[in-house]
Protein backbone atom coordinates (compact mmCIF):
# COMPACT_ATOMS: atom_id res chain seq x y z
CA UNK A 1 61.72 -45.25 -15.19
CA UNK A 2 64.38 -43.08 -14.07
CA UNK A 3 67.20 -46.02 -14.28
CA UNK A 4 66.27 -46.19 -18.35
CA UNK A 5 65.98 -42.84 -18.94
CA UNK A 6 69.96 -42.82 -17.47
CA UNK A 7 71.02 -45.24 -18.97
CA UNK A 8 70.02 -44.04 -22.38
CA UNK A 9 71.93 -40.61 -21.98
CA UNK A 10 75.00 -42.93 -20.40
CA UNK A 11 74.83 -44.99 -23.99
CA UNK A 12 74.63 -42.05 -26.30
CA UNK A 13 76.77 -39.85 -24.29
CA UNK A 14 80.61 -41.45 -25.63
CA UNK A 15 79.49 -42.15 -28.76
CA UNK A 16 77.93 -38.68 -29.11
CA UNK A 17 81.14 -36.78 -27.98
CA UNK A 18 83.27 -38.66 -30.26
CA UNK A 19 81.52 -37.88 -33.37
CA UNK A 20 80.27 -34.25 -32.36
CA UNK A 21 84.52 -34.02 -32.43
CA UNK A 22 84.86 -35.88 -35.56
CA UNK A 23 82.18 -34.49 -37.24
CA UNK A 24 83.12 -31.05 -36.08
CA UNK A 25 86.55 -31.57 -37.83
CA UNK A 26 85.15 -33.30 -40.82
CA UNK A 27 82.85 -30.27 -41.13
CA UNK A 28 85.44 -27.63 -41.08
CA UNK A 29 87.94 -29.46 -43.40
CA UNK A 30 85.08 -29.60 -45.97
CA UNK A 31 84.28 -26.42 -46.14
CA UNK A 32 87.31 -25.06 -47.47
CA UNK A 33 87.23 -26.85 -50.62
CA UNK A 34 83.29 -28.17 -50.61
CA UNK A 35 80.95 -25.43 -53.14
CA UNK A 36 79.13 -22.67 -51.71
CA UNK A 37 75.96 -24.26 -50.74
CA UNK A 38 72.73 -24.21 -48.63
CA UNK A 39 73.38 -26.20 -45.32
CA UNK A 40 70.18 -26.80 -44.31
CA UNK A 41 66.66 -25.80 -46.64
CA UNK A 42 64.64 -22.26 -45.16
CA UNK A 43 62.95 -22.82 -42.00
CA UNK A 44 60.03 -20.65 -40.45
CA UNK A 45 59.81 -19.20 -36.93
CA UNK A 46 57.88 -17.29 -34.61
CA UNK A 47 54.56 -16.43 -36.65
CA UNK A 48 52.12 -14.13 -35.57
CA UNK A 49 49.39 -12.09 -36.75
CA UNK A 50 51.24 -9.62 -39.24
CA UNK A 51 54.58 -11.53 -39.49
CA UNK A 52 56.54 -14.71 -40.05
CA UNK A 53 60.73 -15.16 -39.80
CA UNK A 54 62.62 -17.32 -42.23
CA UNK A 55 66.22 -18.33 -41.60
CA UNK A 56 68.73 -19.58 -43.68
CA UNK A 57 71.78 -21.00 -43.39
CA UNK A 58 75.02 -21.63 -45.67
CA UNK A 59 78.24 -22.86 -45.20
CA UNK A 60 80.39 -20.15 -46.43
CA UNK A 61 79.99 -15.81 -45.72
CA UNK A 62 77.34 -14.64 -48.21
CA UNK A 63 75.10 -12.17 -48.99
CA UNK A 64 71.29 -13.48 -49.10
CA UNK A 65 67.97 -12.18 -49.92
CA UNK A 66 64.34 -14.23 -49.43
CA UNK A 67 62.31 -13.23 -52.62
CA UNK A 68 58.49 -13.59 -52.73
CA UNK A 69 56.87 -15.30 -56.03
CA UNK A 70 53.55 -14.80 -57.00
CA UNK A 71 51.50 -17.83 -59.12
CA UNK A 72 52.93 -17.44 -62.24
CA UNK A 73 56.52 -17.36 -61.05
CA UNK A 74 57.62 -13.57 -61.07
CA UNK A 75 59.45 -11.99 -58.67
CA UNK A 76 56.77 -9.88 -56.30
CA UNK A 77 58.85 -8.51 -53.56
CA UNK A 78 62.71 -8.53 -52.31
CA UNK A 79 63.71 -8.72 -48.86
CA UNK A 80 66.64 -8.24 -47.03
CA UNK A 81 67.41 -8.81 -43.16
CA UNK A 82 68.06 -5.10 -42.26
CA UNK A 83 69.56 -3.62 -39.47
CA UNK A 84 70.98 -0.01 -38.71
CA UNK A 85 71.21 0.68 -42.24
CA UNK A 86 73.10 -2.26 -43.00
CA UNK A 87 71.98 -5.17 -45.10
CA UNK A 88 73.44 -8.53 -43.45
CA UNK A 89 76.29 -9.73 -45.39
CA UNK A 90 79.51 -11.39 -44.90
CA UNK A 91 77.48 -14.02 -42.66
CA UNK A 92 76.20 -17.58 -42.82
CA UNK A 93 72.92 -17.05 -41.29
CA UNK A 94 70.29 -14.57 -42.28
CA UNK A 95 66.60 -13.99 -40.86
CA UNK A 96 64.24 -12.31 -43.16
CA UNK A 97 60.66 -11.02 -41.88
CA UNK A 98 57.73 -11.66 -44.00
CA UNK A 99 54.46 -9.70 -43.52
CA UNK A 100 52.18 -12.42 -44.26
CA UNK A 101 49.34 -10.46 -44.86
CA UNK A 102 47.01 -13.19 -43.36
CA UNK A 103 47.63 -15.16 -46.58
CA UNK A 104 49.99 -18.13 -47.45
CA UNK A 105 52.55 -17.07 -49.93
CA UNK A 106 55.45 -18.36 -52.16
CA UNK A 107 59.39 -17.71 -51.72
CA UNK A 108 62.68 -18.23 -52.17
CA UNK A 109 65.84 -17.50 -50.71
CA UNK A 110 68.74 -16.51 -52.94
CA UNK A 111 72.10 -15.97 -52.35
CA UNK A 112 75.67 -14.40 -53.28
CA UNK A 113 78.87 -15.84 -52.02
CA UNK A 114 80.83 -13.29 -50.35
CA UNK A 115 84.90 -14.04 -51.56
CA UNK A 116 86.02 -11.08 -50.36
CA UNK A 117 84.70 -8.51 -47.77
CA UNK A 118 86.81 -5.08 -47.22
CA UNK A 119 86.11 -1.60 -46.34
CA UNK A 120 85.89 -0.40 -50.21
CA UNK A 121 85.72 -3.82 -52.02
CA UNK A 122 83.52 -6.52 -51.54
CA UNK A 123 83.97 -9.59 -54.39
CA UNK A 124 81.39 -12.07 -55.10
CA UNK A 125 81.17 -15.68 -56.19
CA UNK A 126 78.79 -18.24 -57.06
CA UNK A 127 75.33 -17.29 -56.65
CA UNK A 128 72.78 -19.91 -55.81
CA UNK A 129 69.14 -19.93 -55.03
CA UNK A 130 66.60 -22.58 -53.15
CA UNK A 131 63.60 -24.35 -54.63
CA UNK A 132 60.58 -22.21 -54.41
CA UNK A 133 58.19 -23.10 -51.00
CA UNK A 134 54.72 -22.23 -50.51
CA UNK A 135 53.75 -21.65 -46.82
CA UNK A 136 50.84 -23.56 -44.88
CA UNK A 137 50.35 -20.92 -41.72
CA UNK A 138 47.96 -21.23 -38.98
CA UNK A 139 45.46 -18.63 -40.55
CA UNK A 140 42.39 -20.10 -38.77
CA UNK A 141 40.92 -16.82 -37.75
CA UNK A 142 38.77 -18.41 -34.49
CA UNK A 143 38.00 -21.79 -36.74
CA UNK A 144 39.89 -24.61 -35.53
CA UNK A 145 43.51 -24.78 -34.99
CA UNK A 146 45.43 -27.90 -34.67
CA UNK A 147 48.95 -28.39 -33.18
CA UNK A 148 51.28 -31.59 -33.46
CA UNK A 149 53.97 -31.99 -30.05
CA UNK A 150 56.81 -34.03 -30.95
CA UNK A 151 59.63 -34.71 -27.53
CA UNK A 152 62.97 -36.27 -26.87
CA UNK A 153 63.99 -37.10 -30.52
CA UNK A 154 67.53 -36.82 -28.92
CA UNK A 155 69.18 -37.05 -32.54
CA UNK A 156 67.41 -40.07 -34.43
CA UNK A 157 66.73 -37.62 -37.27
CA UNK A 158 64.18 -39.94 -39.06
CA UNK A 159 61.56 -39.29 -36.24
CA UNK A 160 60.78 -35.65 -36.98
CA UNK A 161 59.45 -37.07 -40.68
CA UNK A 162 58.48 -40.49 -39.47
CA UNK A 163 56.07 -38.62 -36.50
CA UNK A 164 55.01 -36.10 -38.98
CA UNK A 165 53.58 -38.66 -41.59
CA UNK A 166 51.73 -40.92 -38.96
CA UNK A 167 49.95 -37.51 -37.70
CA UNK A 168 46.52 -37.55 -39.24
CA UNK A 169 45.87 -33.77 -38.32
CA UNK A 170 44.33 -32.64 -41.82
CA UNK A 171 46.75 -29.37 -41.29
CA UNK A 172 49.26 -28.97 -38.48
CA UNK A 173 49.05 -25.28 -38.09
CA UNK A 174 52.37 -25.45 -36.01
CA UNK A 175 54.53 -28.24 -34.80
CA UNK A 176 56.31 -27.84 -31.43
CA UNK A 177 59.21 -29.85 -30.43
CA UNK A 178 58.80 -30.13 -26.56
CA UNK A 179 62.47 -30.84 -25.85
CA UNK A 180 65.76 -32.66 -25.77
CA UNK A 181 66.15 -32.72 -29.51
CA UNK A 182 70.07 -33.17 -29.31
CA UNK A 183 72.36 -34.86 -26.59
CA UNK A 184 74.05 -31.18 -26.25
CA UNK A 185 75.19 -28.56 -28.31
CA UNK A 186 79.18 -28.35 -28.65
CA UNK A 187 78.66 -26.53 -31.79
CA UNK A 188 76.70 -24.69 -34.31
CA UNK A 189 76.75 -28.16 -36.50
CA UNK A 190 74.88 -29.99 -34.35
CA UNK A 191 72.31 -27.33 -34.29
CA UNK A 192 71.87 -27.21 -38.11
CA UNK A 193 72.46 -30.55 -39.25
CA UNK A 194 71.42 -32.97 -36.30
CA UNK A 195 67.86 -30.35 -36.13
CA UNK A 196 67.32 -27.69 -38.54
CA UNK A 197 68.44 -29.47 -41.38
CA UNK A 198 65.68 -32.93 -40.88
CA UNK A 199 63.33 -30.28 -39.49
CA UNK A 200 63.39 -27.95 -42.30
CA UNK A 201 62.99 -31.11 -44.73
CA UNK A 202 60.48 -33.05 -42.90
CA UNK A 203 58.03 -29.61 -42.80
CA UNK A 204 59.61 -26.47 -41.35
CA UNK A 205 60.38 -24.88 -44.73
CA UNK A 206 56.83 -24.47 -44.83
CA UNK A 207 55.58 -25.24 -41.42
CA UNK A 208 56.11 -22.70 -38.55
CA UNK A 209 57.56 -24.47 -35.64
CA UNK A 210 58.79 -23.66 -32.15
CA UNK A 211 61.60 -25.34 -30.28
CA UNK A 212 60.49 -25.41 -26.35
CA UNK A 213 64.05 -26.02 -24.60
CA UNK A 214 64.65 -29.37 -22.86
CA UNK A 215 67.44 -29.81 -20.47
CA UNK A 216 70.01 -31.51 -23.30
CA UNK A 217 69.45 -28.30 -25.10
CA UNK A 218 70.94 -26.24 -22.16
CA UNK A 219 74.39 -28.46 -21.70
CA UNK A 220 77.59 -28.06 -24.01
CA UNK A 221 79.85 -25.12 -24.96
CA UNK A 222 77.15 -23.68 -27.93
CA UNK A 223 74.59 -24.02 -25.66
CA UNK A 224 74.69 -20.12 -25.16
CA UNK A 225 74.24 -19.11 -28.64
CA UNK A 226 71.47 -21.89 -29.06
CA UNK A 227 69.22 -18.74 -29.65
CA UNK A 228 70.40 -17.28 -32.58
CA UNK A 229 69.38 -20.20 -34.24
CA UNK A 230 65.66 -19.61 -33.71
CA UNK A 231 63.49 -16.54 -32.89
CA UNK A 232 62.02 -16.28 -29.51
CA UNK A 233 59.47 -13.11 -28.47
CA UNK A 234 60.42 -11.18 -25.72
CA UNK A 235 64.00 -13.19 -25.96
CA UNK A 236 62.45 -15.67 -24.12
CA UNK A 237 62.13 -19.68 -24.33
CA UNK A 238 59.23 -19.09 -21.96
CA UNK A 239 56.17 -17.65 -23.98
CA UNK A 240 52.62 -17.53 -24.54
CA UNK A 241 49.94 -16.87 -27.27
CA UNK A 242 46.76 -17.52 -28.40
CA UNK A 243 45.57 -19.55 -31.85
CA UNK A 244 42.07 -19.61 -32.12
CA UNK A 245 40.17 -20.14 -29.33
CA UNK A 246 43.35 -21.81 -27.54
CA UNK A 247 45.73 -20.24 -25.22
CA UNK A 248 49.18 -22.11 -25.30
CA UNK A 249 51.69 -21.33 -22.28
CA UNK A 250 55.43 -22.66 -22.87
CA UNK A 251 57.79 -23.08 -19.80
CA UNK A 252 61.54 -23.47 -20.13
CA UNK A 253 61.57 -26.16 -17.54
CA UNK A 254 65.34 -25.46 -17.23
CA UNK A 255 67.83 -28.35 -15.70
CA UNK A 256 67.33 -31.42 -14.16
CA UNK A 257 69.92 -31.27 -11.50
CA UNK A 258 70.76 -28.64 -8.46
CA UNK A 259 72.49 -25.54 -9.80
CA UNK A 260 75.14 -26.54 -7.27
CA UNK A 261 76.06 -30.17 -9.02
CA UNK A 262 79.81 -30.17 -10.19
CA UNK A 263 78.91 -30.64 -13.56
CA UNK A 264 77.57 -27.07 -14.17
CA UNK A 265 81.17 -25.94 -12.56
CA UNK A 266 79.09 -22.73 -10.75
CA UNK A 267 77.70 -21.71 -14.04
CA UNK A 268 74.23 -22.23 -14.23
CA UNK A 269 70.90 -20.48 -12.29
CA UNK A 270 67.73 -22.61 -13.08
CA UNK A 271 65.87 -21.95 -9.39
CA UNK A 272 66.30 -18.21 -10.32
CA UNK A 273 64.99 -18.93 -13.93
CA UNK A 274 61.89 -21.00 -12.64
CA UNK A 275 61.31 -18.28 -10.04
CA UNK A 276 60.88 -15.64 -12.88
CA UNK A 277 58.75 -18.03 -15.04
CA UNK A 278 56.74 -18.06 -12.07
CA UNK A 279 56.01 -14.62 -11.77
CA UNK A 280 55.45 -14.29 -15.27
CA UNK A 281 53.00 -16.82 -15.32
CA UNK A 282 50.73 -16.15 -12.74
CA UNK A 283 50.58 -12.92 -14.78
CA UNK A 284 49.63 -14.32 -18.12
CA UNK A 285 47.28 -16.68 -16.33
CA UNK A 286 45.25 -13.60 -15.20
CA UNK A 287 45.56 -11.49 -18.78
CA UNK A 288 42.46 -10.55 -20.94
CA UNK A 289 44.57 -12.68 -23.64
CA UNK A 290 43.95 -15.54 -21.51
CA UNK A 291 40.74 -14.76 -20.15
CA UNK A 292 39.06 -13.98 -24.40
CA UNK A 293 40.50 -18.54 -24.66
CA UNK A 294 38.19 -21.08 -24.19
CA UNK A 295 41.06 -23.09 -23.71
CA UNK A 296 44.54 -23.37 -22.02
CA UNK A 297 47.40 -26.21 -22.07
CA UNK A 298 50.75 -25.94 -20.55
CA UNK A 299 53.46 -27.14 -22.68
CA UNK A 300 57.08 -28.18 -20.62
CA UNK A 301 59.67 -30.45 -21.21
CA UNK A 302 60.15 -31.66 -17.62
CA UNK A 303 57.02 -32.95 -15.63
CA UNK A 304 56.38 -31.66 -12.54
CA UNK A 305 54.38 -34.61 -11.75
CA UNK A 306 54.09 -38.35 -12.61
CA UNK A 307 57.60 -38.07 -12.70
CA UNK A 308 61.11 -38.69 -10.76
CA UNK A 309 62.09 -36.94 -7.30
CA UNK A 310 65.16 -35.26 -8.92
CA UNK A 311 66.13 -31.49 -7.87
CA UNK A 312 64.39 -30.52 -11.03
CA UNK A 313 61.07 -32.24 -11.54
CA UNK A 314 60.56 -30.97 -7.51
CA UNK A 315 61.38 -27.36 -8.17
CA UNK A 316 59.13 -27.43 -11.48
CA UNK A 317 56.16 -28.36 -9.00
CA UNK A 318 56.95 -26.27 -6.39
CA UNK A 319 56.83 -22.73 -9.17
CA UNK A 320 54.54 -24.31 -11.52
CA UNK A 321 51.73 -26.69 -10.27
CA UNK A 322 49.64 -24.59 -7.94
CA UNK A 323 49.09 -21.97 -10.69
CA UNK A 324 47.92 -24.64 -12.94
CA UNK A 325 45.89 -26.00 -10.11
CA UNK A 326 44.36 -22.66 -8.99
CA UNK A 327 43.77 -21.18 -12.94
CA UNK A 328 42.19 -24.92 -14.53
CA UNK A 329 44.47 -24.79 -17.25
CA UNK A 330 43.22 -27.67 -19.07
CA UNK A 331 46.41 -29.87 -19.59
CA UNK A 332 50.32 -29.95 -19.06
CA UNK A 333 52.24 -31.77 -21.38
CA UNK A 334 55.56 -32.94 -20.84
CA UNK A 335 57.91 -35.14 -22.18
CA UNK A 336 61.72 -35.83 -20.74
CA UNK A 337 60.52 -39.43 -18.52
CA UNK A 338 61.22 -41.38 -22.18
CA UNK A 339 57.73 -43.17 -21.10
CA UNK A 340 54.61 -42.26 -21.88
CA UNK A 341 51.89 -40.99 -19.66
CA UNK A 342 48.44 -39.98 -19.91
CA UNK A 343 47.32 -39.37 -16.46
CA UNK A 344 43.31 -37.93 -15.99
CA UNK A 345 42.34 -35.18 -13.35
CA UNK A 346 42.37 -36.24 -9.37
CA UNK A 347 42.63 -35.08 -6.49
CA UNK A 348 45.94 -33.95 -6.67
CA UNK A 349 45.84 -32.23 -9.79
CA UNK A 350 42.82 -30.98 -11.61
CA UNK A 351 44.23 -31.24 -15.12
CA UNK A 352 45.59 -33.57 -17.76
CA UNK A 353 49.44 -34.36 -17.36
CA UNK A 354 49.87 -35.90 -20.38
CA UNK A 355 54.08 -37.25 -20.94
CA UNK A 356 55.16 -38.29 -24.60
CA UNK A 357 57.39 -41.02 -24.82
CA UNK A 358 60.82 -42.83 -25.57
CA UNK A 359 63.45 -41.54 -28.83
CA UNK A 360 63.72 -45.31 -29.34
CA UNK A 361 61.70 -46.84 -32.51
CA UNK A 362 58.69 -49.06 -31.37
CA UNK A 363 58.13 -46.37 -28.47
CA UNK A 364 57.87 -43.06 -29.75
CA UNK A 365 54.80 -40.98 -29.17
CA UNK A 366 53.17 -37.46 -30.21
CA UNK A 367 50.41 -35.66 -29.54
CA UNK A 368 47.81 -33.57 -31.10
CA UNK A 369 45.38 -31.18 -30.47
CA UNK A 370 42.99 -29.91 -32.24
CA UNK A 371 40.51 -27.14 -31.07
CA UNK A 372 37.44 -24.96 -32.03
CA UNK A 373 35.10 -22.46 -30.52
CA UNK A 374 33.15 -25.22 -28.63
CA UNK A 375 35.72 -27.54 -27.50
CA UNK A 376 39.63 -29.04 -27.37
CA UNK A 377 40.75 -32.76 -27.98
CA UNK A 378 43.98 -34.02 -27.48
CA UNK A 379 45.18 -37.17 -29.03
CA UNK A 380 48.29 -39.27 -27.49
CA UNK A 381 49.50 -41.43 -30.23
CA UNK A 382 52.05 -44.33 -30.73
CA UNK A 383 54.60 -44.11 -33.24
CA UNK A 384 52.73 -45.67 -35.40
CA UNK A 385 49.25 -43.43 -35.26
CA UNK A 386 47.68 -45.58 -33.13
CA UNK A 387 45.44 -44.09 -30.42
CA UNK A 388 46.93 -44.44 -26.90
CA UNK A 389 44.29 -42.34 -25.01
CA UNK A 390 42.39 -39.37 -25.48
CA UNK A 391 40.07 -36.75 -23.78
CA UNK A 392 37.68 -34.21 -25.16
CA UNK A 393 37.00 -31.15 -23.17
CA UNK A 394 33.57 -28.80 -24.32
């Protein structure tokens, strides 16, 4: 298991370097003479009860503005990304909060190019706008709720619409990718149009979804500013919140490797990272939030068990696996292995560890979950839609 999983990365990882440089250069020659455009469609983030973020993205400085349309196509509200005062201009990415008002909605985003930006003259150029989008948030309100987990697309950008389509949840209230969605990030390109760009298209222009870092996401020279990109609470990739009647934790698993290897050149600090997840989770694990669930799953890219004997996988266990133990949380899922697991309750551990599967066509996997006052049922699922295994939990 662990010999295919490296050999893989050690196949993608010369070919991926030479066009991240390539494309990089391509990229930036382009858009000096290429139209002011959209570079990826609107993508939603972090929903909760009163709110929802939409970014946007362009290739050139702009000033932007997400407008809300009612049913017969008039304008019903302007907003603006607002801070100190200032309206964001002059920049290629923009995040506009939307008070959802516990109802799906219609928007747009439009925007102004920005030719020139100076202290008392600002010139504009072409102004464009998107198509309009109509939402589909998880407004369940205690019915049932129903998540789809995709892992380790590592850059085949067909999967996020192939796994989408073969999902038969009747909704997908949210869709979290559980990791090691690109090689690495060298720059904000790959970002944008080896993720946001076939996520946003595939379903996140009207789909909230959440990006649970894996430990490709957490290598290259972008890697840093892989946050602006998205909208965490707290700040955090760790998190936790409740949809219905189900309480979903997400760890930030962090690298595979010691902190000491050569390759992180003295740079990195995941055993102090896990140590603080661990701490914070044996918190939420005992919170009221927690407590009002019938249900709880764990979702993490690396698993701490059923897996390899590297540095990371062993210090995973050693924070994470005796709180799940102790507090039942009803199943960990994991992805990272590139094989699939679905591994039932024993001895060792008394929940589900449930691993999705390969980036490679013929063995990708995804799971879903679906949940209600009474119960929880998680589906793993080939490529394909076919039913690997299954429990249901009352």
């Amino acid at each position: 298991m662990i010999f295919n999983r490296k050999k893989f990365i050690k196949s993608i990882g010369a070919l991926s370097l030479l066009t991240t440089v390539n494309s990089t250069k391509a990229f930036s020659q382009v858009a000096k003479s290429e139209e002011f455009n959209f570079t990826s469609l609107p993508y939603l983030q972090n929903f909760t009860t009163d709110y929802i973020t939409i970014f946007s993205t362009f290739n050139k400085p702009c000033f932007a503005c997400l407008e809300l349309i009612d049913q017969k196509g008039n304008i019903q509200e302007t907003i603006y990304q607002t801070n100190d005062g200032m309206r964001n201009a002059n920049s290629d990415l923009f995040k506009f909060k939307v008070s959802h008002k516990d109802q799906n909605f219609k928007y747009r985003v439009v925007a102004k190019e920005i030719l020139k930006f100076q202290a008392y003259k600002i010139e504009y150029g072409k102004t464009i706008q998107s198509d309009i989008f109509e939402t589909k948030l998880p407004l369940a309100k205690g019915k049932t709720i129903e998540l789809l987990i995709l892992n380790d697309i590592h850059e085949y950008q067909p999967s996020y619409s192939d796994l989408y389509k073969a999902s038969t949840l009747a909704r997908k209230d949210l869709v979290i990718l559980n990791g090691d969605c690109l090689h690495h990030v060298d720059t904000k390109e790959d970002i944008i149009h080896k993720l946001n760009k076939p996520v946003a298209t595939a379903f996140g222009a009207t789909t909230p979804f959440i990006l649970n870092r894996g430990n490709h996401e957490t290598r290259g020279p972008f890697a840093r500013d892989f946050k602006a990109y998205f909208e965490y609470p707290m700040d955090k990739f760790y998190q936790a919140f409740t949809m219905g009647s189900l309480y979903v934790i997400l760890l930030d698993s962090g690298e595979d490797k010691p902190d000491n290897h050569e390759v992180y050149g003295g740079t990195t600090d995941y055993d102090g990272y896990r140590s603080e997840q661990k701490e914070w989770l044996s918190k939420m694990l005992l919170s009221e939030e927690r407590k009002k669930a019938k249900h709880t799953v764990i979702i993490t890219h690396i698993p701490w068990i059923h897996s390899d004997d590297w540095h990371g996988t062993k210090h995973n266990y050693a924070s994470f696996h005796e709180l799940a133990n102790k507090h039942k949380v009803d199943a960990v899922i994991s992805g990272h292995t590139h094989k699939y697991g679905f591994h039932v309750p024993n001895k060792e551990h008394n929940y589900y560890v449930i691993i999705g599967g390969s980036p490679k066509v013929g063995e990708r996997t995804f799971v879903e979950i679906t949940a209600d006052k009474t119960s929880i049922t998680l589906n793993l699922k080939n490529e394909d839609g076919r039913l690997i295994n299954s429990f249901t939990k009352n």
